[in-house]
Protein backbone atom coordinates (compact mmCIF):
# COMPACT_ATOMS: atom_id res chain seq x y z
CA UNK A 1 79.09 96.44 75.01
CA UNK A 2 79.33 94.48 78.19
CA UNK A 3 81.97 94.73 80.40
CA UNK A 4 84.10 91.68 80.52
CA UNK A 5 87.70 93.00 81.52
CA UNK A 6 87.13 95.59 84.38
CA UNK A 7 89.80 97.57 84.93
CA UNK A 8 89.70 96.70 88.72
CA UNK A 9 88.28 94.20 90.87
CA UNK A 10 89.27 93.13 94.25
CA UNK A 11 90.55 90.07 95.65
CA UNK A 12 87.85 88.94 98.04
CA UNK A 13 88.26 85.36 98.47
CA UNK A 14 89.90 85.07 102.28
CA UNK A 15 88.42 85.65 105.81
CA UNK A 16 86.12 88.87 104.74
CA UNK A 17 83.23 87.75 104.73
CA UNK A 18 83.78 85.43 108.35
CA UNK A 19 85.40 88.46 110.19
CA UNK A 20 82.74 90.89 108.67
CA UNK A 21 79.98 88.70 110.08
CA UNK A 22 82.02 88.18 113.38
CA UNK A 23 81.67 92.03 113.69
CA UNK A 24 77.93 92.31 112.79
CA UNK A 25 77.12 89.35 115.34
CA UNK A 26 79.48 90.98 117.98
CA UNK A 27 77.11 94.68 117.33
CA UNK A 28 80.45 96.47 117.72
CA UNK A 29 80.16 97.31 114.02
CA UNK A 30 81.41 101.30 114.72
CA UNK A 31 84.63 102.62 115.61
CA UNK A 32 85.64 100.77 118.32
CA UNK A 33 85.94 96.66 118.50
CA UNK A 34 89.00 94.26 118.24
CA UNK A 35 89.11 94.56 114.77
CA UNK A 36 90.36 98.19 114.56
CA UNK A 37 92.95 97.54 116.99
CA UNK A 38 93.92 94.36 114.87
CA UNK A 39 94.10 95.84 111.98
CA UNK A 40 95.99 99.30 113.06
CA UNK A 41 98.58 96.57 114.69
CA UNK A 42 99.28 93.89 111.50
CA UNK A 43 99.54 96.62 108.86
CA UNK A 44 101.95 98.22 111.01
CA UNK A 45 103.61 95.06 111.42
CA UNK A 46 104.08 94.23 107.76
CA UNK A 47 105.75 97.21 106.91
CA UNK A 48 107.69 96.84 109.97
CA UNK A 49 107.16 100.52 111.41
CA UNK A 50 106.10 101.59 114.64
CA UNK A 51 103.08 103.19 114.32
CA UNK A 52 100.04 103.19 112.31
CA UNK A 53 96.78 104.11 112.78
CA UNK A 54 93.67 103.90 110.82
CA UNK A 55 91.23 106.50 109.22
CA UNK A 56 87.79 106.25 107.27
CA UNK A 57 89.39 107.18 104.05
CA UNK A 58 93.02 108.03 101.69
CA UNK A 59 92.17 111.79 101.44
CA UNK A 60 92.00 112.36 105.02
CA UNK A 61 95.36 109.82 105.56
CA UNK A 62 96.86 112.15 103.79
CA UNK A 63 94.98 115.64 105.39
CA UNK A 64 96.09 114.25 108.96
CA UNK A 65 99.16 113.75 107.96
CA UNK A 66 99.74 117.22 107.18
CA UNK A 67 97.49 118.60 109.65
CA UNK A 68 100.07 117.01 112.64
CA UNK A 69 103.32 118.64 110.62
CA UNK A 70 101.49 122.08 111.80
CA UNK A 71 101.54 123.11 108.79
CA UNK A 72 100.32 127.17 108.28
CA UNK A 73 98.75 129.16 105.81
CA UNK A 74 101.27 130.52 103.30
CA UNK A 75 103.71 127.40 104.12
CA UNK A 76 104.62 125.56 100.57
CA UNK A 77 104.47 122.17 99.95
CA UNK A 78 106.28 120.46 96.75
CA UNK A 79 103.95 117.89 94.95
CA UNK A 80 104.03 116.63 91.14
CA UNK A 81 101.60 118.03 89.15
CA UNK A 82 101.15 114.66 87.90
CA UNK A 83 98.88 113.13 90.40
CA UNK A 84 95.47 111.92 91.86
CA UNK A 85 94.01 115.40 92.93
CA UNK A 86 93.61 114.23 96.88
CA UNK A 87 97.39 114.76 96.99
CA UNK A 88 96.76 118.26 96.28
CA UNK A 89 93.40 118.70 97.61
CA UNK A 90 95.02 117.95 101.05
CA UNK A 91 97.52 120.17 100.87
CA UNK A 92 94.93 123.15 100.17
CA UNK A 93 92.78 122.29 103.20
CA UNK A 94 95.10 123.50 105.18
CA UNK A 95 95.28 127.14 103.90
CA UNK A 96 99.22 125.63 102.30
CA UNK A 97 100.27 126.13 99.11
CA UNK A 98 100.87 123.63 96.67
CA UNK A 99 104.20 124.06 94.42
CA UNK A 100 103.64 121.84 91.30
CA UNK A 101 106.80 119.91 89.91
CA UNK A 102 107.25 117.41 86.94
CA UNK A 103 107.91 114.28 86.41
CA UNK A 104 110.59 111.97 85.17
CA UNK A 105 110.10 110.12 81.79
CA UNK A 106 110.92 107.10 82.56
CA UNK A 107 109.18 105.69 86.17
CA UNK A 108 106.81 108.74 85.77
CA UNK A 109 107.59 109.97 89.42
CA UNK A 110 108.29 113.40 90.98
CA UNK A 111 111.50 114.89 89.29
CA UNK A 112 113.45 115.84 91.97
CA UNK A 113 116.37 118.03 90.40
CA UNK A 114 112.84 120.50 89.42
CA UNK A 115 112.12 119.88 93.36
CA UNK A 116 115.47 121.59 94.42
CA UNK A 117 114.52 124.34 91.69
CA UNK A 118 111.39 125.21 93.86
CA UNK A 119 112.52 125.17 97.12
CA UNK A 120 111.79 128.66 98.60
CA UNK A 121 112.37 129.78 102.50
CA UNK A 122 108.34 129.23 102.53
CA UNK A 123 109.24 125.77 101.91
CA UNK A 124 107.97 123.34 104.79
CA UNK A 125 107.82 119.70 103.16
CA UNK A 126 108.11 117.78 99.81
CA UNK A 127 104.52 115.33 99.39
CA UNK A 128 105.59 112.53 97.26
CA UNK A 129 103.06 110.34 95.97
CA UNK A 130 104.68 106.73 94.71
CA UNK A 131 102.51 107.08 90.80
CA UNK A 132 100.62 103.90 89.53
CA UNK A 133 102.82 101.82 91.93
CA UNK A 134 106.79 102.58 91.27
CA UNK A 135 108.50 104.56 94.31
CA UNK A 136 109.78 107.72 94.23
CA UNK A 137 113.84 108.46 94.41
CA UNK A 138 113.53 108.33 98.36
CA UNK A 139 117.36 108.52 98.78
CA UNK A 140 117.51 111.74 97.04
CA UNK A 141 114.51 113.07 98.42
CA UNK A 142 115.78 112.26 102.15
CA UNK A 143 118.91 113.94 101.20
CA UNK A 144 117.34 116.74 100.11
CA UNK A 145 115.04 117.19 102.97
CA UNK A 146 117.58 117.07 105.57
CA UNK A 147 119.68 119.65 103.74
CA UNK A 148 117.06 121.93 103.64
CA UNK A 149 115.17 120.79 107.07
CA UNK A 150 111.73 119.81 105.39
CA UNK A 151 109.39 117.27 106.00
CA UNK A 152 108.88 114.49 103.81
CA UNK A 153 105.13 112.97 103.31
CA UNK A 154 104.99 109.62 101.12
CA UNK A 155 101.62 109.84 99.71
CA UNK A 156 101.59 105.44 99.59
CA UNK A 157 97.95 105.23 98.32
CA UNK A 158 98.90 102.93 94.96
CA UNK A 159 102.14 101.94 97.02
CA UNK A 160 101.10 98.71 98.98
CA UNK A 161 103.46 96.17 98.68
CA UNK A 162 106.00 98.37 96.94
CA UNK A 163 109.39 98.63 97.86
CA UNK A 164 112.72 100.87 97.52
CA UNK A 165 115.98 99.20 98.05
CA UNK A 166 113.75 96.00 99.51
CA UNK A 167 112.11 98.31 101.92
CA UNK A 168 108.02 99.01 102.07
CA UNK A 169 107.18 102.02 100.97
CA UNK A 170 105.72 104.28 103.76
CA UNK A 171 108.96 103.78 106.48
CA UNK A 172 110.75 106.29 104.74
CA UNK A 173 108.96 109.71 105.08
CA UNK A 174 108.38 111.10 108.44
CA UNK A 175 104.93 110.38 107.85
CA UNK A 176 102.79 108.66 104.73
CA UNK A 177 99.46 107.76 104.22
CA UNK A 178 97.94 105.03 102.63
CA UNK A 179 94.50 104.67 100.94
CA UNK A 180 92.44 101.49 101.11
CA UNK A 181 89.69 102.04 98.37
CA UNK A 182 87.98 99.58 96.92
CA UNK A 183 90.32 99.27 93.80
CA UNK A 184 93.56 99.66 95.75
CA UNK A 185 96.11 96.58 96.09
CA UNK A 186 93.87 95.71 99.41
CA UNK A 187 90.81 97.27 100.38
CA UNK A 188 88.59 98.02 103.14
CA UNK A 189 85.82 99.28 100.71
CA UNK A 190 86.41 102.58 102.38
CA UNK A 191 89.42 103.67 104.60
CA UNK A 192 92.99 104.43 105.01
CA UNK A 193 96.05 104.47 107.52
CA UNK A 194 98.72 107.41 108.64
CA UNK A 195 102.08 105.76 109.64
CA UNK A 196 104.87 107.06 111.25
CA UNK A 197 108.38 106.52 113.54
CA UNK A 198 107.41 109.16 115.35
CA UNK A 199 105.57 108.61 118.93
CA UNK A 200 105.16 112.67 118.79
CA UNK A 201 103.12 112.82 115.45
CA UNK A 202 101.25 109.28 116.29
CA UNK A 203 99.55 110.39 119.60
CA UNK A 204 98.39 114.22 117.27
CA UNK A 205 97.43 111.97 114.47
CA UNK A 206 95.00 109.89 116.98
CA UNK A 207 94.01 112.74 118.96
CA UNK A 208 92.59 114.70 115.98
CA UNK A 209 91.34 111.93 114.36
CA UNK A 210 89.30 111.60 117.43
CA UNK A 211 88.16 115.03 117.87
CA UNK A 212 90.84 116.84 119.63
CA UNK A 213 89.32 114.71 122.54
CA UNK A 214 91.84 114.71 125.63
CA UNK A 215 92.41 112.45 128.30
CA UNK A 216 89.40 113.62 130.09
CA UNK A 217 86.34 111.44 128.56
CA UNK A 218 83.92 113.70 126.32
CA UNK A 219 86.58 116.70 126.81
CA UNK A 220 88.55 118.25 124.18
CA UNK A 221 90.93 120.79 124.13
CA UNK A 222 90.82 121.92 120.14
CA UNK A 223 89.39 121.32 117.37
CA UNK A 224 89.09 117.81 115.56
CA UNK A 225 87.96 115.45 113.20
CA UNK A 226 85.79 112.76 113.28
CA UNK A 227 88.13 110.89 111.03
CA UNK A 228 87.74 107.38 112.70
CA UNK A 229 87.73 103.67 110.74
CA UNK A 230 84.64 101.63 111.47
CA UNK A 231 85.44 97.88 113.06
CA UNK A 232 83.44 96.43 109.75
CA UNK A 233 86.05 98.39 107.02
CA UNK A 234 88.98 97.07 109.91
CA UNK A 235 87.69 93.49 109.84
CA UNK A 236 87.57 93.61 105.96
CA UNK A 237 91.44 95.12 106.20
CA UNK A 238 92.62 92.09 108.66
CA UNK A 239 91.10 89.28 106.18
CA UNK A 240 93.24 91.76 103.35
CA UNK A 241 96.05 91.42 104.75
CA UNK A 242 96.64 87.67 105.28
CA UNK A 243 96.83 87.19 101.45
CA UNK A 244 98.21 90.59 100.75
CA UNK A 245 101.93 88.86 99.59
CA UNK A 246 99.76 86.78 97.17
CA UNK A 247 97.86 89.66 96.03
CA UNK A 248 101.14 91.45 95.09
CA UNK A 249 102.79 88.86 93.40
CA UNK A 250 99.60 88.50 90.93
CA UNK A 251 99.63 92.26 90.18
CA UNK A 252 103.82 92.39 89.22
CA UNK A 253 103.05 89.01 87.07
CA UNK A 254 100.12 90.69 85.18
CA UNK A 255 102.95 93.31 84.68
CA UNK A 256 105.08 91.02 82.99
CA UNK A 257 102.34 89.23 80.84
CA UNK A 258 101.98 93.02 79.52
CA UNK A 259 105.23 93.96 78.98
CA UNK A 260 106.20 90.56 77.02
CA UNK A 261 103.10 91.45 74.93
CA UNK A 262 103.86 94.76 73.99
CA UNK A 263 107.10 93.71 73.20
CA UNK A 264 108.40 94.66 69.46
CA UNK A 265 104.95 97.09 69.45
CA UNK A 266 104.45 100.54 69.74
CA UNK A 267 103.06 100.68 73.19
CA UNK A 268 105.19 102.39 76.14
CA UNK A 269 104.99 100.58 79.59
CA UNK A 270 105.45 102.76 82.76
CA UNK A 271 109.50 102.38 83.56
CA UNK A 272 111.24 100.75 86.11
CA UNK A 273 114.38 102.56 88.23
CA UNK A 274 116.70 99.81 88.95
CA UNK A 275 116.61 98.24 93.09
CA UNK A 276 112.84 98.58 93.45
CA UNK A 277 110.29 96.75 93.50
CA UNK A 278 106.72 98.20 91.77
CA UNK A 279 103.44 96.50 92.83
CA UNK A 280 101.83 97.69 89.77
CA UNK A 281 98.65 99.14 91.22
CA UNK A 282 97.75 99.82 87.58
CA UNK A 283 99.03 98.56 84.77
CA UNK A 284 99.56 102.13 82.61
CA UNK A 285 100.59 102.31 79.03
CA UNK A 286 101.67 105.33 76.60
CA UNK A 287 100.39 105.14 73.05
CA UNK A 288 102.49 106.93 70.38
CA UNK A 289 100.27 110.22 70.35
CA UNK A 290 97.28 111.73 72.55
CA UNK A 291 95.43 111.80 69.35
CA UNK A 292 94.90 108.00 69.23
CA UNK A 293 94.26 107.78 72.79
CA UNK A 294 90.66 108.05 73.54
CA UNK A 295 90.22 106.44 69.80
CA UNK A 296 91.62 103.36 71.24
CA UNK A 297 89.81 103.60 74.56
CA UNK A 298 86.43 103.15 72.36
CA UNK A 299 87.73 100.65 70.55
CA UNK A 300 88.88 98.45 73.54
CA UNK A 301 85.45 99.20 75.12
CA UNK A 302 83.59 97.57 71.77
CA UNK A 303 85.49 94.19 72.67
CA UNK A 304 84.50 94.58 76.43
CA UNK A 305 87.69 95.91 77.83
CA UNK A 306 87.66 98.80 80.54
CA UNK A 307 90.23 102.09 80.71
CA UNK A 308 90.65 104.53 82.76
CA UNK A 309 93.00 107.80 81.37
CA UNK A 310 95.80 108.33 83.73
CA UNK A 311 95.63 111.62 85.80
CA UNK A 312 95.40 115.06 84.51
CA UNK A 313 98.06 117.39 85.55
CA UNK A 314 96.82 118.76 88.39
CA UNK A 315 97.85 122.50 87.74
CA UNK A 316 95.65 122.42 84.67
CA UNK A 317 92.64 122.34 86.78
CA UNK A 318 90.70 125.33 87.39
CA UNK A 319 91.23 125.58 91.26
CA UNK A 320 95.19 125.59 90.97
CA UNK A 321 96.02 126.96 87.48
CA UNK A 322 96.53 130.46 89.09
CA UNK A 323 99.22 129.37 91.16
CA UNK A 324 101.66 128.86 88.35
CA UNK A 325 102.73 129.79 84.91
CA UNK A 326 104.81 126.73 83.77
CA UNK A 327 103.99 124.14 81.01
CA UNK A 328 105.37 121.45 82.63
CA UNK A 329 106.15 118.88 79.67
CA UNK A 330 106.52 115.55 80.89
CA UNK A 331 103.55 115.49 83.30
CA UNK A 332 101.53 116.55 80.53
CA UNK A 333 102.51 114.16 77.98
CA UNK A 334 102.25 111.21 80.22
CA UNK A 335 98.86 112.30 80.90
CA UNK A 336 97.90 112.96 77.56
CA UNK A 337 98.80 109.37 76.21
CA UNK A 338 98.45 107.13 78.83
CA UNK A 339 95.92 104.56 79.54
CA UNK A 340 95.61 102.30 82.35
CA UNK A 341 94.48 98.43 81.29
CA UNK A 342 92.67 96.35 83.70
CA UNK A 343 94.91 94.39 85.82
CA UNK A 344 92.78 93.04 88.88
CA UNK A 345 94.38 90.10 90.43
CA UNK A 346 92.93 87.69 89.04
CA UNK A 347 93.40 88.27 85.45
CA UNK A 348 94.47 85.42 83.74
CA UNK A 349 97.80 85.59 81.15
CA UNK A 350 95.56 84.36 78.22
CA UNK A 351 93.18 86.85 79.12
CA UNK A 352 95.89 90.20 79.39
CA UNK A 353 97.21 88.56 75.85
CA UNK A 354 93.90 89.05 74.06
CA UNK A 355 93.76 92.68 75.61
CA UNK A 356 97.21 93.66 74.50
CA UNK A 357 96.89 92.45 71.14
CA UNK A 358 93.24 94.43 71.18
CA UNK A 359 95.65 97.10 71.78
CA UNK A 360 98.08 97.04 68.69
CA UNK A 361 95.12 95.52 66.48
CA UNK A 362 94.13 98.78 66.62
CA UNK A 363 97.11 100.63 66.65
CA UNK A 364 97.77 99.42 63.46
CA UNK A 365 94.69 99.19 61.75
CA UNK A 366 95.95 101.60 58.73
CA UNK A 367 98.77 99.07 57.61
């Protein structure tokens, strides 16, 4: 069956293709040109920090964030088992070890009472990634960094737009990256951004991003990374981000044209903690048992809907399941029943209505 209901698409319907053409006809379609600069400047802007600068890619965000903590080989660093694996992934790159925790039941987010539990004198920094959208508990993770002198990393790749007591996501951390893939809130096909307070970690982050080059031209002083955002993926992000408020407000309405259809069902919708604000990068779902879940997934597919499962727990996979012994229960049930429904922006109410009742059609099909 064709495809009809994707379960992302992106919002291209502003400046892209102008400022993408102003770049080709300019020939400064690389790493340097106005557009990078632009870019790097307005996303720092809208989530009113100081610094930000821009990367090809999420998975190195989040690698160069880590890599300017100085982290060592040995040094832990506290991450839910139940996320994308580039959380993890970056963590190993650096010869650190990653100490898996659960998640709560409710918002699906890193449970941070089993985060005190793991804490170790090896620990160096907690990575919390903000799942599917909803933030993390960033007051008590704050807290229990400074008690225990740690660095926080908010992993904001499905964050954009989110907030946590009415502030952006990404200004709370001493450092977070953020991911602009093609099916994230807004995209630069490619690409991604490290932001910071911190003058200190903003001139490492650029420097190794760039090489290690110093400020000699064509000399550097240690070893770097070509890690660089091209002007064409920049010029995409500027058009992005002059609709990005509109973009937002579409996702956390296709939210609520879910829940209300779900309501009185069987379905489970991904919580909400009270005083934030989730963009809804996906909108997730829990069916009543694993057993029914890829069932349903075929079934959905017949009528032309797209799913995705949401993530498997990351210390079930083969590279990390030696470094711990521990079921952890929620993080596994989550992923076992959970489904993410398309929810691109520009998915009409009708059209979520016919998918969620595609949804308990089938769920009760025996009655």
């Amino acid at each position: 069956m064709e495809i009809k209901y994707p379960v992302y698409r992106p919002s291209i319907k502003g400046n892209e293709l102008k400022y993408v053409t102003d770049c080709i006809e300019s020939t400064w379609i690389s790493s340097r040109g106005k557009y990078v600069d632009d870019f790097e400047k307005k996303f720092a802007g809208y989530l009113h920090s100081d610094h930000a600068t821009s990367v090809c890619n999420g998975t190195v965000a989040l690698h160069l964030a880590l890599l300017v903590l100085d982290l060592q080989h040995g040094d832990e660093v506290i991450v839910p088992t139940f996320t994308y694996i580039a959380s993890v992934n970056a963590i190993a790159y650096l010869g650190a070890t990653p100490v898996f925790v659960d998640s709560l039941p409710l918002t699906w987010q890193i449970d941070c009472a089993d985060v005190e539990r793991k804490i170790t004198k090896r620990t160096k920094a907690i990575l919390a990634p903000h799942i599917y959208g909803h933030p993390c508990e960033m007051e008590r993770l704050m807290e229990i960094c400074r008690q225990h002198q740690l660095f926080l990393v908010e992993d904001c790749a499905e964050a954009i737009g989110s907030r946590y007591h009415n502030r952006l996501m990404g200004t709370f951390g001493d450092i977070a990256a953020f991911s602009f893939f093609g099916n994230k809130t807004i995209t630069t096909g490619e690409g991604g951004m490290v932001v910071t307070q911190s003058v200190e970690l903003m001139n490492r982050a650029k420097k190794l991003k760039n090489q290690g080059l110093s400020n000699l031209e064509y000399w550097h002083d240690e070893i770097g990374y070509n890690y660089r955002m091209t002007n064409i993926c920049a010029a995409l992000g500027v058009a992005q981000l002059e609709h990005i408020e509109e973009i937002v407000a579409a996702k956390i309405k296709i939210a609520s044209f879910y829940r209300r259809a779900f309501e009185n069902s069987e379905i489970e919708m991904q919580g909400e903690a009270p005083n934030v604000l989730n963009s809804y990068w996906m909108c997730s779902i829990l069916v009543p048992s694993a057993i029914e879940r890829d069932a349903l997934r075929s079934f959905l597919r017949q009528s032309g809907i797209e799913t995705r499962p949401l993530f498997y727990p990351v210390h079930s996979m083969v590279m990390y399941s030696h470094l711990t012994n521990e079921l952890y229960p929620i993080a596994s049930d989550i992923s076992s029943r959970g489904i993410n429904l398309p929810s691109y922006p520009d998915l009409k109410e009708e059209e979520v209505t016919f998918i969620a009742n595609q949804v308990i059609k089938f769920l009760r099909r025996d009655e």
